[in-house]
N, C-alpha and C. Protein backbone atom coordinates (compact mmCIF):
# COMPACT_ATOMS: atom_id res chain seq x y z
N UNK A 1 0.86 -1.16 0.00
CA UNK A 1 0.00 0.00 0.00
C UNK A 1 0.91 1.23 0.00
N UNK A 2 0.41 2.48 -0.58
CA UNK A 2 1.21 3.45 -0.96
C UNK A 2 0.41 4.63 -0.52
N UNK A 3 0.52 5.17 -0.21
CA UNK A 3 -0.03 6.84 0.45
C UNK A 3 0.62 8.13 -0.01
N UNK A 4 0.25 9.02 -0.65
CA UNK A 4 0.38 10.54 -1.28
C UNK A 4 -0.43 10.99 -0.61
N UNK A 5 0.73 12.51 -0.15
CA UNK A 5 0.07 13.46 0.75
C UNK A 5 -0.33 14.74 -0.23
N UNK A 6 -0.89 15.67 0.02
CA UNK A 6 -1.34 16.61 -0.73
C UNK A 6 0.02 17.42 -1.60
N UNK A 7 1.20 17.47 -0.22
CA UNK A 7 2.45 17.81 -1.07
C UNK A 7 3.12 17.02 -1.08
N UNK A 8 3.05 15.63 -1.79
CA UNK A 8 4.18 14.85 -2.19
C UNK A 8 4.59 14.05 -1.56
N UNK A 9 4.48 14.02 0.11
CA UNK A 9 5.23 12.86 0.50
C UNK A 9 4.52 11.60 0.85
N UNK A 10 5.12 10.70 0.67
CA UNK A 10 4.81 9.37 0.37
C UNK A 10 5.04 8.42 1.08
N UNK A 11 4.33 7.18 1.82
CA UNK A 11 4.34 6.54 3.00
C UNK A 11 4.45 5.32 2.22
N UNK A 12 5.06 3.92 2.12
CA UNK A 12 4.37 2.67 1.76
C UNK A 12 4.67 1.86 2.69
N UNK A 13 3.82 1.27 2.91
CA UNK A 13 3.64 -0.45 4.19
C UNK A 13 3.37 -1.18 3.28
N UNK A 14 4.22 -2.47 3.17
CA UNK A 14 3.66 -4.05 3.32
C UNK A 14 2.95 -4.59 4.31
N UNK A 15 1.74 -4.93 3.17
CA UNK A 15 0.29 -5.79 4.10
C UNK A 15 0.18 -7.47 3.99
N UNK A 16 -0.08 -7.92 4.92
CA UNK A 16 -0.39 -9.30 4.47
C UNK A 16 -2.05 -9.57 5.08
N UNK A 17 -2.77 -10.09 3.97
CA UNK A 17 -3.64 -10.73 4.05
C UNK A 17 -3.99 -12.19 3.89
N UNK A 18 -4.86 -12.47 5.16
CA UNK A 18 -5.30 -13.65 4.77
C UNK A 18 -7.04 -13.86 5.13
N UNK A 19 -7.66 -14.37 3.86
CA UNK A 19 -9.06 -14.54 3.65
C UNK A 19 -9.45 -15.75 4.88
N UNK A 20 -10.04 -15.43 6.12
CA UNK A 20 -10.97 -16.58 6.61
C UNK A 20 -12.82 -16.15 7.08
N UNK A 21 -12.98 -17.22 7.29
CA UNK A 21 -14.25 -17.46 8.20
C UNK A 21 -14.22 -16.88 9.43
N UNK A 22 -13.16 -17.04 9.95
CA UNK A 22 -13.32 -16.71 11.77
C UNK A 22 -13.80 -15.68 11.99
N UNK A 23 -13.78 -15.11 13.03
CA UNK A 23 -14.16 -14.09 13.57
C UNK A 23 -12.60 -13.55 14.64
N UNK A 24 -12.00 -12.83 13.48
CA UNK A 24 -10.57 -12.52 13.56
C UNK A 24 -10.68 -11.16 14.54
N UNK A 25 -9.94 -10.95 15.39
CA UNK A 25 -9.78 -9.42 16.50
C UNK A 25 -8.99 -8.90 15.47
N UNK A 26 -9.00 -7.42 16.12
CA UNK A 26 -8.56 -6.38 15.14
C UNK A 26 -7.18 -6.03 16.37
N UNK A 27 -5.71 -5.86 15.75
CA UNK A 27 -4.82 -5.68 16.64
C UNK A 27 -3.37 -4.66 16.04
N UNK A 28 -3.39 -4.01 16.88
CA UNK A 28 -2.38 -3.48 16.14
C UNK A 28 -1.01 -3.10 18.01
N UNK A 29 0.32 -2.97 17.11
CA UNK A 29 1.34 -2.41 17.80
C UNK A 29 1.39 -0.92 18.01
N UNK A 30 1.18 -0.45 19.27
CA UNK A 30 1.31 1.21 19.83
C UNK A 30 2.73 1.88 18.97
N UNK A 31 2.25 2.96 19.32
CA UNK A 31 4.24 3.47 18.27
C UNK A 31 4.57 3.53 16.83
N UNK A 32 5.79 4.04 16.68
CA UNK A 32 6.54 4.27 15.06
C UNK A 32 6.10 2.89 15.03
N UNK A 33 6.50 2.44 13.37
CA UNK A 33 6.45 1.53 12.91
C UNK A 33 8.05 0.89 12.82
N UNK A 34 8.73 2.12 12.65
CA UNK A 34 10.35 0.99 12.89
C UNK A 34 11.20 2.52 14.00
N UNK A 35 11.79 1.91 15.00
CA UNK A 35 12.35 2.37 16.00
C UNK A 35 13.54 2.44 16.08
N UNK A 36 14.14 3.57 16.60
CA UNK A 36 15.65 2.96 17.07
C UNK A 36 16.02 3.70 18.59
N UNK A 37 17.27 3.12 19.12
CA UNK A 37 17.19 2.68 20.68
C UNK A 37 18.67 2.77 21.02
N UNK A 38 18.75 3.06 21.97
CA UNK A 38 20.11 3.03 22.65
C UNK A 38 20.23 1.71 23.99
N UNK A 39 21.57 1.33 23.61
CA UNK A 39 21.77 -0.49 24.61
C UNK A 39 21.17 -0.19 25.57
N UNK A 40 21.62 0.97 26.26
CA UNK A 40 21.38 1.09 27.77
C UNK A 40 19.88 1.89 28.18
N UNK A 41 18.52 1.44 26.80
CA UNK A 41 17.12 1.76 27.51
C UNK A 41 17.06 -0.03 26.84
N UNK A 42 15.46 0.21 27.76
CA UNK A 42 14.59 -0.90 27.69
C UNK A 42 13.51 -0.50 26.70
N UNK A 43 13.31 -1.28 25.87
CA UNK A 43 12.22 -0.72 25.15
C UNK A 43 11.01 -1.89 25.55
N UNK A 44 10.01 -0.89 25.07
CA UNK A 44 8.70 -1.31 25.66
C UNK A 44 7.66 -1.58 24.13
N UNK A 45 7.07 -2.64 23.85
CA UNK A 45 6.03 -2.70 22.73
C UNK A 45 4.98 -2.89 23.46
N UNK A 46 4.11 -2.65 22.76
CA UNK A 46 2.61 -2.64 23.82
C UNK A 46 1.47 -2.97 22.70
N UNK A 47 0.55 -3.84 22.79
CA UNK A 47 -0.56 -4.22 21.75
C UNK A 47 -1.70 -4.03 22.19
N UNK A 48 -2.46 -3.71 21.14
CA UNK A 48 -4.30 -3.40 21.65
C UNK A 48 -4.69 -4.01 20.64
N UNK A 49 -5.66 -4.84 21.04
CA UNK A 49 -6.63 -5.31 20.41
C UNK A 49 -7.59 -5.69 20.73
N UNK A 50 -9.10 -5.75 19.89
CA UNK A 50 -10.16 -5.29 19.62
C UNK A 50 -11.31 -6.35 19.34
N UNK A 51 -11.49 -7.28 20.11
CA UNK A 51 -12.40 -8.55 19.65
C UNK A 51 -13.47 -8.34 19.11
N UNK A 52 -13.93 -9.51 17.68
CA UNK A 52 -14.76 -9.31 16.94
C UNK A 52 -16.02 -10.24 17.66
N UNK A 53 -16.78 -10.17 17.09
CA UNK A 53 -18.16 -10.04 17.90
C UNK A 53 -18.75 -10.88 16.37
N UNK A 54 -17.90 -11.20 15.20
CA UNK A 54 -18.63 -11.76 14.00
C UNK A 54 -19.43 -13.10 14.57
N UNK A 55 -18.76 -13.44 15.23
CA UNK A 55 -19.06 -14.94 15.89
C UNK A 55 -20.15 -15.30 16.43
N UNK A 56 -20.47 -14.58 16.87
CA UNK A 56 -21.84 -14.58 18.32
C UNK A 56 -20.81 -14.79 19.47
N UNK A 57 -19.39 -14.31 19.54
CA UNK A 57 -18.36 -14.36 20.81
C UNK A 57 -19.17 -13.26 21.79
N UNK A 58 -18.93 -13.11 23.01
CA UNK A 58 -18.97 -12.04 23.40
C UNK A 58 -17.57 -10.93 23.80
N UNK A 59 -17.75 -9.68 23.09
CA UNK A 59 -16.76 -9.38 23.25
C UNK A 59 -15.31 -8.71 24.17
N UNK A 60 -16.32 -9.23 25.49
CA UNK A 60 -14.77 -9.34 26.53
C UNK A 60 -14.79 -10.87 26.55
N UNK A 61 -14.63 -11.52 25.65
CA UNK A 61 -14.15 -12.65 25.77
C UNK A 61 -12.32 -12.56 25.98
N UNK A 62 -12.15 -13.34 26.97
CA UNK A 62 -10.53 -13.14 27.15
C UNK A 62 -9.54 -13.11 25.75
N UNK A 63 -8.23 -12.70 25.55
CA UNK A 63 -7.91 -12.74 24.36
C UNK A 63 -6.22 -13.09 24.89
N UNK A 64 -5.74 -13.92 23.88
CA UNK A 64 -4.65 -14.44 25.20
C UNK A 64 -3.20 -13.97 23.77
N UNK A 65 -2.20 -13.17 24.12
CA UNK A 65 -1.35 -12.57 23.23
C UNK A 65 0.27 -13.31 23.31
N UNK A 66 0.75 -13.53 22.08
CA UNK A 66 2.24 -14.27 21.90
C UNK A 66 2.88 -13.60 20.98
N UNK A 67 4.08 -13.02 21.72
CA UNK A 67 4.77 -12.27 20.49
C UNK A 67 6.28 -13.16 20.27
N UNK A 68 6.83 -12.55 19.15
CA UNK A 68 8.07 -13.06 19.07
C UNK A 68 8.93 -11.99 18.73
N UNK A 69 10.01 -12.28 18.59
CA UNK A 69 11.46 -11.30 18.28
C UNK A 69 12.16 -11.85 17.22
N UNK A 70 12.53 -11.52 15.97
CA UNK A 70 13.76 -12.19 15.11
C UNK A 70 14.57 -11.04 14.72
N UNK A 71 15.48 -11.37 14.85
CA UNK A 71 16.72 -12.36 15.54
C UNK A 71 16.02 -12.45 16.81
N UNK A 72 16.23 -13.19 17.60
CA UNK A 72 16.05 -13.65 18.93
C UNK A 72 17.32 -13.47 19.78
N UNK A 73 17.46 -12.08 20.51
CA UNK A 73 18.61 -11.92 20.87
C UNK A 73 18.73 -13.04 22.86
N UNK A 74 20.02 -12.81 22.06
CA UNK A 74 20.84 -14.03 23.22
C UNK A 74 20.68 -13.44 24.58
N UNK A 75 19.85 -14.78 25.55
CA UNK A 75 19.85 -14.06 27.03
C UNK A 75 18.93 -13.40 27.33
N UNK A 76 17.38 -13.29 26.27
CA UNK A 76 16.40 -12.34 26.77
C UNK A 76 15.50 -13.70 27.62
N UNK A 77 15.14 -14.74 27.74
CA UNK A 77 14.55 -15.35 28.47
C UNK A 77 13.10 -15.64 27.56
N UNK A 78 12.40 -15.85 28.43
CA UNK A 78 11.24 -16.23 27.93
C UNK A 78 10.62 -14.60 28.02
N UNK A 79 9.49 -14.95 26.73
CA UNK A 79 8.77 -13.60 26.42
C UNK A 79 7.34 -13.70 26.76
N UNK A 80 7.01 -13.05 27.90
CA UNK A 80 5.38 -12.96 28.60
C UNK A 80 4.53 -13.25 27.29
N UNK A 81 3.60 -13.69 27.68
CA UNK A 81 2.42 -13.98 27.18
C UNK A 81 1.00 -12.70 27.50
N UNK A 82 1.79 -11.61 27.43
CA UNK A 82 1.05 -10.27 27.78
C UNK A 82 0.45 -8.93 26.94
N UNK A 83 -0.01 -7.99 26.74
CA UNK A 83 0.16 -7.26 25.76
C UNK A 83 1.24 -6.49 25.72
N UNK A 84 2.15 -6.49 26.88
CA UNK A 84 3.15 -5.60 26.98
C UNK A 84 4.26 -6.58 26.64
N UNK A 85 5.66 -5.97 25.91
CA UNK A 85 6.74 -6.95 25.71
C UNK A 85 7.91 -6.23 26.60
N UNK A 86 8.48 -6.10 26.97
CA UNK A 86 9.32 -5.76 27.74
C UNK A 86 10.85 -6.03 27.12
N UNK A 87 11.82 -5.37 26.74
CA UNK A 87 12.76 -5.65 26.36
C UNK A 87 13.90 -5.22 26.71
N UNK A 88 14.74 -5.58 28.15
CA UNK A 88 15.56 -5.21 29.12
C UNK A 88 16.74 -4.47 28.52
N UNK A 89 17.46 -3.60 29.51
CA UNK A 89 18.41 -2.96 28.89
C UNK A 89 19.36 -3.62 28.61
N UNK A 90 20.51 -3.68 27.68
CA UNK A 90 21.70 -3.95 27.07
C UNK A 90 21.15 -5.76 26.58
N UNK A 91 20.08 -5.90 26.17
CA UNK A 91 19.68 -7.27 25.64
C UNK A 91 19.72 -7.40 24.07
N UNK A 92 20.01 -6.13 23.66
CA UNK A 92 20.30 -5.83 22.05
C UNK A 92 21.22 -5.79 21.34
N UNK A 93 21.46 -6.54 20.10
CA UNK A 93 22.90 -5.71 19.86
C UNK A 93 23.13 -4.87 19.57
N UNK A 94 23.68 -4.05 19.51
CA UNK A 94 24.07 -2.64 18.63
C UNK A 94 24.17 -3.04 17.17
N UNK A 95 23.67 -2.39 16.47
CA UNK A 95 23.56 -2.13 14.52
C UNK A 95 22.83 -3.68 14.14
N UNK A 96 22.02 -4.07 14.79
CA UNK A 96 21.08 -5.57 14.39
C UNK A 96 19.58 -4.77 14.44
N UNK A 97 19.14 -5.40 13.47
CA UNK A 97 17.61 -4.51 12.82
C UNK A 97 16.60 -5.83 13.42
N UNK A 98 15.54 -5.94 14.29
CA UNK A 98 14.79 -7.06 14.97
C UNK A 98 13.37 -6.34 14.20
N UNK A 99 12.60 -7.20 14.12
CA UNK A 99 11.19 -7.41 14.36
C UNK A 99 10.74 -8.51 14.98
N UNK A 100 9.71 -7.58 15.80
CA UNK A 100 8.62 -7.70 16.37
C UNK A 100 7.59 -8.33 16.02
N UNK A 101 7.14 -9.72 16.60
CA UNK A 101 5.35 -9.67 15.98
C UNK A 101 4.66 -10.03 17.07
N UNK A 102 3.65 -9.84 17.28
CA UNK A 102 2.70 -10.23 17.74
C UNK A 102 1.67 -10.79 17.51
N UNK A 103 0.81 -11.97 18.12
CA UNK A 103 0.20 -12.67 17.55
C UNK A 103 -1.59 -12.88 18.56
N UNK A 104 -2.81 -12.17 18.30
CA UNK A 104 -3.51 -12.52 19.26
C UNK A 104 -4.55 -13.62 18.62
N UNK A 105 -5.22 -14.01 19.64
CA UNK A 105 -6.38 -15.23 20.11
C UNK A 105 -7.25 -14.52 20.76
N UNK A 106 -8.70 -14.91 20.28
CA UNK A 106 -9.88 -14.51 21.11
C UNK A 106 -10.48 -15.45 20.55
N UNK A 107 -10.66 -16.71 21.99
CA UNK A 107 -11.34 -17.82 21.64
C UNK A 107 -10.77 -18.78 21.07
N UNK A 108 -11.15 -19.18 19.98
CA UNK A 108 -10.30 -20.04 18.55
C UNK A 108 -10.31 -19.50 17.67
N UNK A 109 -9.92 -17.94 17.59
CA UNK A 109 -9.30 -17.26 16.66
C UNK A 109 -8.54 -16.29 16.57
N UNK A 110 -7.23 -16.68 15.96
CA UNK A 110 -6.13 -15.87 15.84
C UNK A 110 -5.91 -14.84 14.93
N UNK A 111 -4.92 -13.42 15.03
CA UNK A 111 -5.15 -12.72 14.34
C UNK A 111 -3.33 -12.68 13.71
């Protein structure tokens, strides 16, 4: 996807779609879309998301969140199962580019 502003400047994101049945939550990551950080902070990702109701779910149905890291830097431990990710100081390397994903569930359906 590609975005033009009235004067010229220009945004593009890669989207991935996938066509289902479920009744998929709507979720997105707080913040820039790509970050940068110094060793000695902790950075923080944080997710919201938005359960769908296509289902006949109700929608505070619990929604249970798994993120991951690649590269998977050495020594971070296990990664909560929370909306918050927590990413301790000096657990990074210096000049290594990571993403983030996150992955939610509401019910038996993942987003």
């Amino acid at each position: 996807v590609s975005v033009r502003n009235w004067i010229g400047g220009l945004a593009v994101a890669e989207l991935n779609f996938t066509k289902t049945t479920l009744a998929v939550p709507s979720v997105m990551i707080g913040g820039e879309r790509f970050r940068t950080t110094t060793a000695g902070k902790e950075v923080i990702l944080m997710a919201s998301a938005e359960a769908s109701t296509c289902d006949g779910s109700p929608s505070t149905a619990e929604m249970s969140f798994e993120w991951t890291i690649e590269p998977l830097p050495f020594g971070l431990g296990e990664i909560p199962r929370t909306r918050t990710f927590v990413i301790p100081p000096f657990t990074l390397v210096v000049g290594t580019a990571y993403t983030a994903t996150v992955r939610v569930s509401h019910g038996p359906s993942p987003a």
